[in-house]
PDB file of N, CA and C in Angstrom:
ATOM      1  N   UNK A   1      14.413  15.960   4.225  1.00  0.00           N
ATOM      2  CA  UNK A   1      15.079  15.042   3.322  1.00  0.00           C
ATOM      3  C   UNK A   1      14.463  15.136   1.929  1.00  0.00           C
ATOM      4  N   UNK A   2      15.461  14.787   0.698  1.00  0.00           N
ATOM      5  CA  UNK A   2      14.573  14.276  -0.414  1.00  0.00           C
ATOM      6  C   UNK A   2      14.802  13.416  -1.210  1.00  0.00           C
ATOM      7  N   UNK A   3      14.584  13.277  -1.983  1.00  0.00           N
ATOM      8  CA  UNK A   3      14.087  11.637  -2.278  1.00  0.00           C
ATOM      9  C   UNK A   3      14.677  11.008  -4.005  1.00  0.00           C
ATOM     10  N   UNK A   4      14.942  10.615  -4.032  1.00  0.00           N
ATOM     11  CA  UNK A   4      15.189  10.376  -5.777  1.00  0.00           C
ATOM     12  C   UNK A   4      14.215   8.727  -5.753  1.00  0.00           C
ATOM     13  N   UNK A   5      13.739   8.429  -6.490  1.00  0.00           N
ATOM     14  CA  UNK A   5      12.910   6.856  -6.329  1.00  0.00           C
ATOM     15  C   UNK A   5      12.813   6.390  -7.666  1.00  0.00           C
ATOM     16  N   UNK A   6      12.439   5.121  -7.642  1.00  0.00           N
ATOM     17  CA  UNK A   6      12.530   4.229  -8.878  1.00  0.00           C
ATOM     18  C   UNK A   6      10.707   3.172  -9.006  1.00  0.00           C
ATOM     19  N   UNK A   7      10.110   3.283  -9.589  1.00  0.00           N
ATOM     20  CA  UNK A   7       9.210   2.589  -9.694  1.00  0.00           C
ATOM     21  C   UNK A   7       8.923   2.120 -10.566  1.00  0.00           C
ATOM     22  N   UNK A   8       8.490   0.223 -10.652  1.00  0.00           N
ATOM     23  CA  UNK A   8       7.956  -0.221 -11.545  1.00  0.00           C
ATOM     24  C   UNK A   8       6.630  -0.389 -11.704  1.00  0.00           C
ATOM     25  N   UNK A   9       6.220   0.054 -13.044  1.00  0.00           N
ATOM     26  CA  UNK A   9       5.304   0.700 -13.687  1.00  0.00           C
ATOM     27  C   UNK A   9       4.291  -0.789 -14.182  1.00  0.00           C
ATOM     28  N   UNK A  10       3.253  -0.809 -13.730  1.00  0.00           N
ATOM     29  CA  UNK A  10       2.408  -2.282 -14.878  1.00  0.00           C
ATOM     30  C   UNK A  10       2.801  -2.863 -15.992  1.00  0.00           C
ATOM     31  N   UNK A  11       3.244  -1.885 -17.109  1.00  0.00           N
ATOM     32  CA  UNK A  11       3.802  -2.449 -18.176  1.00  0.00           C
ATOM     33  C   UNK A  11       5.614  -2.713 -18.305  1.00  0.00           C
ATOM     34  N   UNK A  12       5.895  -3.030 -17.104  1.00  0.00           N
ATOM     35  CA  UNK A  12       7.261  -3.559 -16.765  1.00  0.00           C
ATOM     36  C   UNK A  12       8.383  -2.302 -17.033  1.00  0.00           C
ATOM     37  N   UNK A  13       8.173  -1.011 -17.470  1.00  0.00           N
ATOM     38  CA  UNK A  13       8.945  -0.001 -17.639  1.00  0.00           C
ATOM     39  C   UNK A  13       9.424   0.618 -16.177  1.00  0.00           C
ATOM     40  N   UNK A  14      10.278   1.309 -16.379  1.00  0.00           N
ATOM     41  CA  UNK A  14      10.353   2.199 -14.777  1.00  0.00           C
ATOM     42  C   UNK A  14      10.451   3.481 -14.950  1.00  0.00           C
ATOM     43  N   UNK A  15       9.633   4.092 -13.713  1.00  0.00           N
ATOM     44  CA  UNK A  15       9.512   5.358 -13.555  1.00  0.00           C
ATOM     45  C   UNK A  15      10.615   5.937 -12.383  1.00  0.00           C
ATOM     46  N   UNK A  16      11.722   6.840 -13.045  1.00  0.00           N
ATOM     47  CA  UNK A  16      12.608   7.738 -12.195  1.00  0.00           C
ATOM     48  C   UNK A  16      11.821   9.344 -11.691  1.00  0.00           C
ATOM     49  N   UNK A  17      12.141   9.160 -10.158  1.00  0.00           N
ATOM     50  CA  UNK A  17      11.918  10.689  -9.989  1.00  0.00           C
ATOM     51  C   UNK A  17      12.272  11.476  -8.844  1.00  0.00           C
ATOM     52  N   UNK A  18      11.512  12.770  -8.557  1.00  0.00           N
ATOM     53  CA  UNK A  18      12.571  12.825  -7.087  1.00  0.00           C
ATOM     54  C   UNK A  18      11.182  14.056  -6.285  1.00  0.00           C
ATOM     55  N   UNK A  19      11.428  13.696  -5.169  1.00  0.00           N
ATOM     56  CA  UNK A  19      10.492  14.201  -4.614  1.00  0.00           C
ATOM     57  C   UNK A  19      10.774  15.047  -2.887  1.00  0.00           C
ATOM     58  N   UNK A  20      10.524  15.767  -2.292  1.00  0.00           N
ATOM     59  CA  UNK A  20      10.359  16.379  -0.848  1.00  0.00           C
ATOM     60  C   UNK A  20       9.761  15.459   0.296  1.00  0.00           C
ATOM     61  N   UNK A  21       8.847  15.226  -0.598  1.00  0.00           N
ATOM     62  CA  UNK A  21       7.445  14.281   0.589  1.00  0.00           C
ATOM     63  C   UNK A  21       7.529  12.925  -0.646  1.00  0.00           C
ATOM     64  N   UNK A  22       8.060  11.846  -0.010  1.00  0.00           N
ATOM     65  CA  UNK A  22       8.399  10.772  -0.879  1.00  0.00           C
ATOM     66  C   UNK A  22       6.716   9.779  -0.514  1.00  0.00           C
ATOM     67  N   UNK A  23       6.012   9.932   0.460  1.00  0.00           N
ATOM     68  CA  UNK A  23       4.896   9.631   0.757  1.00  0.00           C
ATOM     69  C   UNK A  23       3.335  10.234   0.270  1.00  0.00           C
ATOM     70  N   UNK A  24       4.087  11.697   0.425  1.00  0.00           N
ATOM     71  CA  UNK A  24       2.930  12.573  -1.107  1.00  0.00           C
ATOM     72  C   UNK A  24       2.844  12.082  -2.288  1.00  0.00           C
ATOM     73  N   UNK A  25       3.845  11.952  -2.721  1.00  0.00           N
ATOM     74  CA  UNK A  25       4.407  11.665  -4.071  1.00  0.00           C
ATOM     75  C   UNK A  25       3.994  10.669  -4.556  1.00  0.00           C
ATOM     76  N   UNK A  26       4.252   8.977  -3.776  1.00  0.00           N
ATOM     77  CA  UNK A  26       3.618   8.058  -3.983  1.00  0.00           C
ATOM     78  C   UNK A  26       2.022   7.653  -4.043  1.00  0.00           C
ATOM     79  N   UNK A  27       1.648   9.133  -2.989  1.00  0.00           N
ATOM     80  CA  UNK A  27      -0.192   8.646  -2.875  1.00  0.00           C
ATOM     81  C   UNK A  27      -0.754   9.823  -3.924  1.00  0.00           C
ATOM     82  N   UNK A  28       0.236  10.213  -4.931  1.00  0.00           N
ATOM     83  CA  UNK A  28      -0.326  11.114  -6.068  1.00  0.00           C
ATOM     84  C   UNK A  28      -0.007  10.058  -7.209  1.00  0.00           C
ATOM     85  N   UNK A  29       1.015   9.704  -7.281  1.00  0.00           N
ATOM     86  CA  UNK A  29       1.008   8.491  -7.813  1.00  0.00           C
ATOM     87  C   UNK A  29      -0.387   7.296  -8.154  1.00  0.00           C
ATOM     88  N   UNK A  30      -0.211   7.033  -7.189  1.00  0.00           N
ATOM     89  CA  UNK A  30      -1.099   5.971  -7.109  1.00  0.00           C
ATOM     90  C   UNK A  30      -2.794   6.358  -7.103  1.00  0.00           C
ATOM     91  N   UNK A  31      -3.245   7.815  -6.750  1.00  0.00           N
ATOM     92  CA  UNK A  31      -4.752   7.884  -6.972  1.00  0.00           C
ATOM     93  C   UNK A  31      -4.695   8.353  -9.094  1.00  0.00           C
ATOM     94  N   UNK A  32      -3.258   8.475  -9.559  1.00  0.00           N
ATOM     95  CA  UNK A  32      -3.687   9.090 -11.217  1.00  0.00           C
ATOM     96  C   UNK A  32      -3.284  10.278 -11.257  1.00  0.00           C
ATOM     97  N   UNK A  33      -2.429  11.116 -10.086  1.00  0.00           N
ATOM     98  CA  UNK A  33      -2.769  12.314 -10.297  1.00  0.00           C
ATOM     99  C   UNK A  33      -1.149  12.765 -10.821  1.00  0.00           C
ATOM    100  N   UNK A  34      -0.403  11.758 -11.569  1.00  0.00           N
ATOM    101  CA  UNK A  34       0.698  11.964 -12.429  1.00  0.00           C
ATOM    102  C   UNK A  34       0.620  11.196 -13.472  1.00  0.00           C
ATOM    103  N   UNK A  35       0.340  12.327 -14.447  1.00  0.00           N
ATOM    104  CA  UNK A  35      -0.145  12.282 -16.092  1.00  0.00           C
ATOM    105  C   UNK A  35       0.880  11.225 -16.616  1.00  0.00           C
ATOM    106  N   UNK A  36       2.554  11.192 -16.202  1.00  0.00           N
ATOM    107  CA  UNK A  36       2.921   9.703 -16.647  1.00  0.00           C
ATOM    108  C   UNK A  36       2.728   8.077 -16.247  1.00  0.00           C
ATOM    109  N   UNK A  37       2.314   8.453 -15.125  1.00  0.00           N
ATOM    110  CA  UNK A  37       2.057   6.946 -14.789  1.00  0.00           C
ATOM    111  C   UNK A  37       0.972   6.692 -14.383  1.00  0.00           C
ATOM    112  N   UNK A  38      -0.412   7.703 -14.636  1.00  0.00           N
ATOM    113  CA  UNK A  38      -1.671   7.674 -14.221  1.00  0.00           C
ATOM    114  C   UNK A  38      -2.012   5.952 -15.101  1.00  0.00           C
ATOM    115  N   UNK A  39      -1.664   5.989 -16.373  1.00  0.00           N
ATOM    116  CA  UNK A  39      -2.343   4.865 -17.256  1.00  0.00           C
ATOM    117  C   UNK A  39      -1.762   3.536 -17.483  1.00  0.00           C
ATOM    118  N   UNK A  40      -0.424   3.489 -15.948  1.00  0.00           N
ATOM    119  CA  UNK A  40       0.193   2.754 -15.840  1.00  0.00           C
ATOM    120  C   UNK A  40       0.408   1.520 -14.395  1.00  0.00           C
ATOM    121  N   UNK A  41      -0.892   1.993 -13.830  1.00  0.00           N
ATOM    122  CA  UNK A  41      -1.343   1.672 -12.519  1.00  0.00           C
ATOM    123  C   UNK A  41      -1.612   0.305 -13.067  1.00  0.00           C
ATOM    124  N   UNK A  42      -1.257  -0.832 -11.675  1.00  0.00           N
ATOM    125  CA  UNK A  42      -0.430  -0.255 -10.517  1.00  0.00           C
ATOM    126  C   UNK A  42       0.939  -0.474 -10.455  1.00  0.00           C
ATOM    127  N   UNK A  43       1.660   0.143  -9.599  1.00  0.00           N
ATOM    128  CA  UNK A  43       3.247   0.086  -9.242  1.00  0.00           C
ATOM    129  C   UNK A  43       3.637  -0.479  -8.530  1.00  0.00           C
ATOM    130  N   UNK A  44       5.111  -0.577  -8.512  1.00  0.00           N
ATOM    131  CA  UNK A  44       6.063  -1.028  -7.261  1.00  0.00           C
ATOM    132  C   UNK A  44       6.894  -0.271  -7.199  1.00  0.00           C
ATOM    133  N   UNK A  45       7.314   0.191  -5.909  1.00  0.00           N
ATOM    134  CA  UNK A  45       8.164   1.187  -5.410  1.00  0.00           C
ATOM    135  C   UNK A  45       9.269   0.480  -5.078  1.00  0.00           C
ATOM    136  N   UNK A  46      10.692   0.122  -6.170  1.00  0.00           N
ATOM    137  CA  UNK A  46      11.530  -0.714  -5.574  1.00  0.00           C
ATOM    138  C   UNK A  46      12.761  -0.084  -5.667  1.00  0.00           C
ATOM    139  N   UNK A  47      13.037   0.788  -5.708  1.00  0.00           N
ATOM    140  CA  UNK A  47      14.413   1.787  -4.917  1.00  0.00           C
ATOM    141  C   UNK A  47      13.970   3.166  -4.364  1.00  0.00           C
ATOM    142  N   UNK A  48      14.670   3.127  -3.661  1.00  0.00           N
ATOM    143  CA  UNK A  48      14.312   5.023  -2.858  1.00  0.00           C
ATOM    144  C   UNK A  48      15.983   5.226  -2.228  1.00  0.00           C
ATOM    145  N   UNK A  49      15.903   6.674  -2.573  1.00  0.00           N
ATOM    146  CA  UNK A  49      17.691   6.873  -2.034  1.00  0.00           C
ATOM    147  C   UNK A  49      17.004   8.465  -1.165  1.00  0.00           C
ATOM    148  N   UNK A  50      17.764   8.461  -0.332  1.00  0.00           N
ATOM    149  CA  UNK A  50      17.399   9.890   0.767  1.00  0.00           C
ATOM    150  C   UNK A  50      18.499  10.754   0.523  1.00  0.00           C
ATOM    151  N   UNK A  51      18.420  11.993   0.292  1.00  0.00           N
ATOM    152  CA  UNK A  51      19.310  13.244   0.264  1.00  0.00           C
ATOM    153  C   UNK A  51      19.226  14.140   1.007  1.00  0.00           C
ATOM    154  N   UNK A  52      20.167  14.665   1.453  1.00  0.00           N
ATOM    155  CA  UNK A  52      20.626  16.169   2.380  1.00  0.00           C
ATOM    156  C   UNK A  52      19.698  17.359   1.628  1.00  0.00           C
ATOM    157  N   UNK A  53      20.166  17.425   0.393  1.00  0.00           N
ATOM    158  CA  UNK A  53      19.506  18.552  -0.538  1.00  0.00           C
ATOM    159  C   UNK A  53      18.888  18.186  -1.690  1.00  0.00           C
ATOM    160  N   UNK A  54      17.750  18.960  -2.349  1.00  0.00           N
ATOM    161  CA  UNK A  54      17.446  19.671  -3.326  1.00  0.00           C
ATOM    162  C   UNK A  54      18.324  19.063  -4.612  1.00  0.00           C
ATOM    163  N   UNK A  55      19.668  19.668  -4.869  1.00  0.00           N
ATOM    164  CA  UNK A  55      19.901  19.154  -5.699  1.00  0.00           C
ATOM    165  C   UNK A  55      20.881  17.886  -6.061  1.00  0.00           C
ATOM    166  N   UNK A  56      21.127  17.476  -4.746  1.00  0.00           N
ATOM    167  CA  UNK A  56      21.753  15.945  -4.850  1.00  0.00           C
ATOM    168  C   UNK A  56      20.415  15.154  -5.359  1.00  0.00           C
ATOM    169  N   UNK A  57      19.459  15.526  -5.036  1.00  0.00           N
ATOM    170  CA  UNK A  57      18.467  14.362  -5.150  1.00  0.00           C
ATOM    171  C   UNK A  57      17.671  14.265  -6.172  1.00  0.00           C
ATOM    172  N   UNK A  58      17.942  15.159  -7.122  1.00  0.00           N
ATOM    173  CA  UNK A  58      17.965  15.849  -8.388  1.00  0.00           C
ATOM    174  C   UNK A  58      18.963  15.331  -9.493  1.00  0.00           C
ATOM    175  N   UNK A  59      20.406  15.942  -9.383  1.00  0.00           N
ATOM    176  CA  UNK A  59      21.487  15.229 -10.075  1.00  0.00           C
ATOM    177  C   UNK A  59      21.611  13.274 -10.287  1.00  0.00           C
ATOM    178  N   UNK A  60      20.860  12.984  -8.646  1.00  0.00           N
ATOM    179  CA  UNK A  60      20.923  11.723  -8.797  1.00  0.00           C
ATOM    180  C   UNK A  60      20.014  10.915  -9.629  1.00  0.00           C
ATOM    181  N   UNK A  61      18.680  12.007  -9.699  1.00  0.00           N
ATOM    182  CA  UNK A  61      17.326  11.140 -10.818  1.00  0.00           C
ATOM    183  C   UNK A  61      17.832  11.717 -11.961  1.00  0.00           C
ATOM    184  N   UNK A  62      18.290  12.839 -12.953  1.00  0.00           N
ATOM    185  CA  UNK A  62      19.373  12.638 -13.707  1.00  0.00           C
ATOM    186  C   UNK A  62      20.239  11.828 -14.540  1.00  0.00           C
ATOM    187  N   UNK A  63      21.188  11.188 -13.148  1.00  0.00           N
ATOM    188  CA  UNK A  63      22.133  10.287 -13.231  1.00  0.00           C
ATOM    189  C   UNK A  63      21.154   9.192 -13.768  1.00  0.00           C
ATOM    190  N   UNK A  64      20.073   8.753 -13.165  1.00  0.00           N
ATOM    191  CA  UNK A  64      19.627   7.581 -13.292  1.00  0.00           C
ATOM    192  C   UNK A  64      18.810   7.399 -14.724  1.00  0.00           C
ATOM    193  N   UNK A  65      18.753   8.552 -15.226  1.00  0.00           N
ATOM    194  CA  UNK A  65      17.836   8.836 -16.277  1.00  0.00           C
ATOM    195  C   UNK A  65      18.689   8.660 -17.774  1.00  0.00           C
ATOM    196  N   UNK A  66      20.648   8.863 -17.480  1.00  0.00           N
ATOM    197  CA  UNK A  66      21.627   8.671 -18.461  1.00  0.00           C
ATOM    198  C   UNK A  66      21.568   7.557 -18.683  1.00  0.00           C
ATOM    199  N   UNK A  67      22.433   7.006 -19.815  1.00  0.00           N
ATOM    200  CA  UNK A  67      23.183   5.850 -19.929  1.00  0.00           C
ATOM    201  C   UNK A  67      23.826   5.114 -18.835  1.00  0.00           C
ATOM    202  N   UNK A  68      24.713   6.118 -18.525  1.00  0.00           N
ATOM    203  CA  UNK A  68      25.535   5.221 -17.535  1.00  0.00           C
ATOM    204  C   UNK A  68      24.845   4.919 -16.317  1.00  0.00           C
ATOM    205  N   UNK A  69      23.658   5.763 -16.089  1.00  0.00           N
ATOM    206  CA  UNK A  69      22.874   5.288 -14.770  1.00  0.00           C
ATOM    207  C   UNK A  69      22.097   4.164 -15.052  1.00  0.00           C
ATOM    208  N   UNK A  70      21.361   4.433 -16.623  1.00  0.00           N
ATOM    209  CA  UNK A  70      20.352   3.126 -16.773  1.00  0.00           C
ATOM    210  C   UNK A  70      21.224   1.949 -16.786  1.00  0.00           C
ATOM    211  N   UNK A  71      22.706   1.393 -16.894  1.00  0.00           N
ATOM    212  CA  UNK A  71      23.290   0.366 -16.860  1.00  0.00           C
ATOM    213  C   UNK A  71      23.940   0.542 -15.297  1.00  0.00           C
ATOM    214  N   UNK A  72      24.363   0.967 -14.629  1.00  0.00           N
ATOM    215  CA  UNK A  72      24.281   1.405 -12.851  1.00  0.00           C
ATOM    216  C   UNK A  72      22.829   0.675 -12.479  1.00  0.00           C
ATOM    217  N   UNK A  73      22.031   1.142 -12.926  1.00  0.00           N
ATOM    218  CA  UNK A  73      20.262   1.252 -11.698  1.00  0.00           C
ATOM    219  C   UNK A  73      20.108  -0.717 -12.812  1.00  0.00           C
ATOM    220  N   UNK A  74      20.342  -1.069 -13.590  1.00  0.00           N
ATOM    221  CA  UNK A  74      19.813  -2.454 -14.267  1.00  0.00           C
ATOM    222  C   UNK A  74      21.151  -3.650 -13.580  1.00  0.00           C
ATOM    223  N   UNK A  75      22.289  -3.267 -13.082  1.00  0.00           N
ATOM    224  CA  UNK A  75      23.445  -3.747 -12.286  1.00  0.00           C
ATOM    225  C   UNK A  75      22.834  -4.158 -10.936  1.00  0.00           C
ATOM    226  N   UNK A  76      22.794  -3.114 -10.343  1.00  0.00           N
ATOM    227  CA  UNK A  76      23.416  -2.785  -8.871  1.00  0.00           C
ATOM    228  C   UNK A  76      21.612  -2.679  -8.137  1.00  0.00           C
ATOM    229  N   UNK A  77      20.583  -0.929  -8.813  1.00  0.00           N
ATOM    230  CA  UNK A  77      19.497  -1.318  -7.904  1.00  0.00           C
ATOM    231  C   UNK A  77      18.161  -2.273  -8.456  1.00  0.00           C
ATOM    232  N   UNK A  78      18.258  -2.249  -9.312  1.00  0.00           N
ATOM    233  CA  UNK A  78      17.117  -3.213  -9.706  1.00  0.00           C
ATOM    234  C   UNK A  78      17.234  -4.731 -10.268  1.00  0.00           C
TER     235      UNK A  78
END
């Protein structure tokens, strides 16, 4: 499976992204070892969407990263 996810960041911003190992990802996250949100500890992990492929789960952090997603993901997931 993979992963597209949404996390809020300490300083109330959110972090979009997409990942293979959605459990790697988060415990790289969280020890610093991603240069954007290393100085933004700590988080909340409050959407996660699961994909078939590669690049659905891709197009969808994308999507979420446009306009029309940031008013979609401020609606509907967050």
């Amino acid at each position: 499976m993979y992963y597209a996810y949404i996390l809020l960041l300490s300083n109330k911003q959110y972090y979009i992204g997409s990942s293979y190992d959605l459990k790697k990802r988060l415990a790289e996250h969280k020890r610093g070892g991603v240069s954007a949100t290393k100085n933004k500890r700590p988080f909340e992990l409050v959407f996660y969407s699961a994909f078939t492929s590669q690049k659905l789960a891709i197009d969808f952090e994308k999507y979420l990263k446009s306009s029309s997603g940031y008013a979609f993901r401020s609606k509907r997931l967050v």
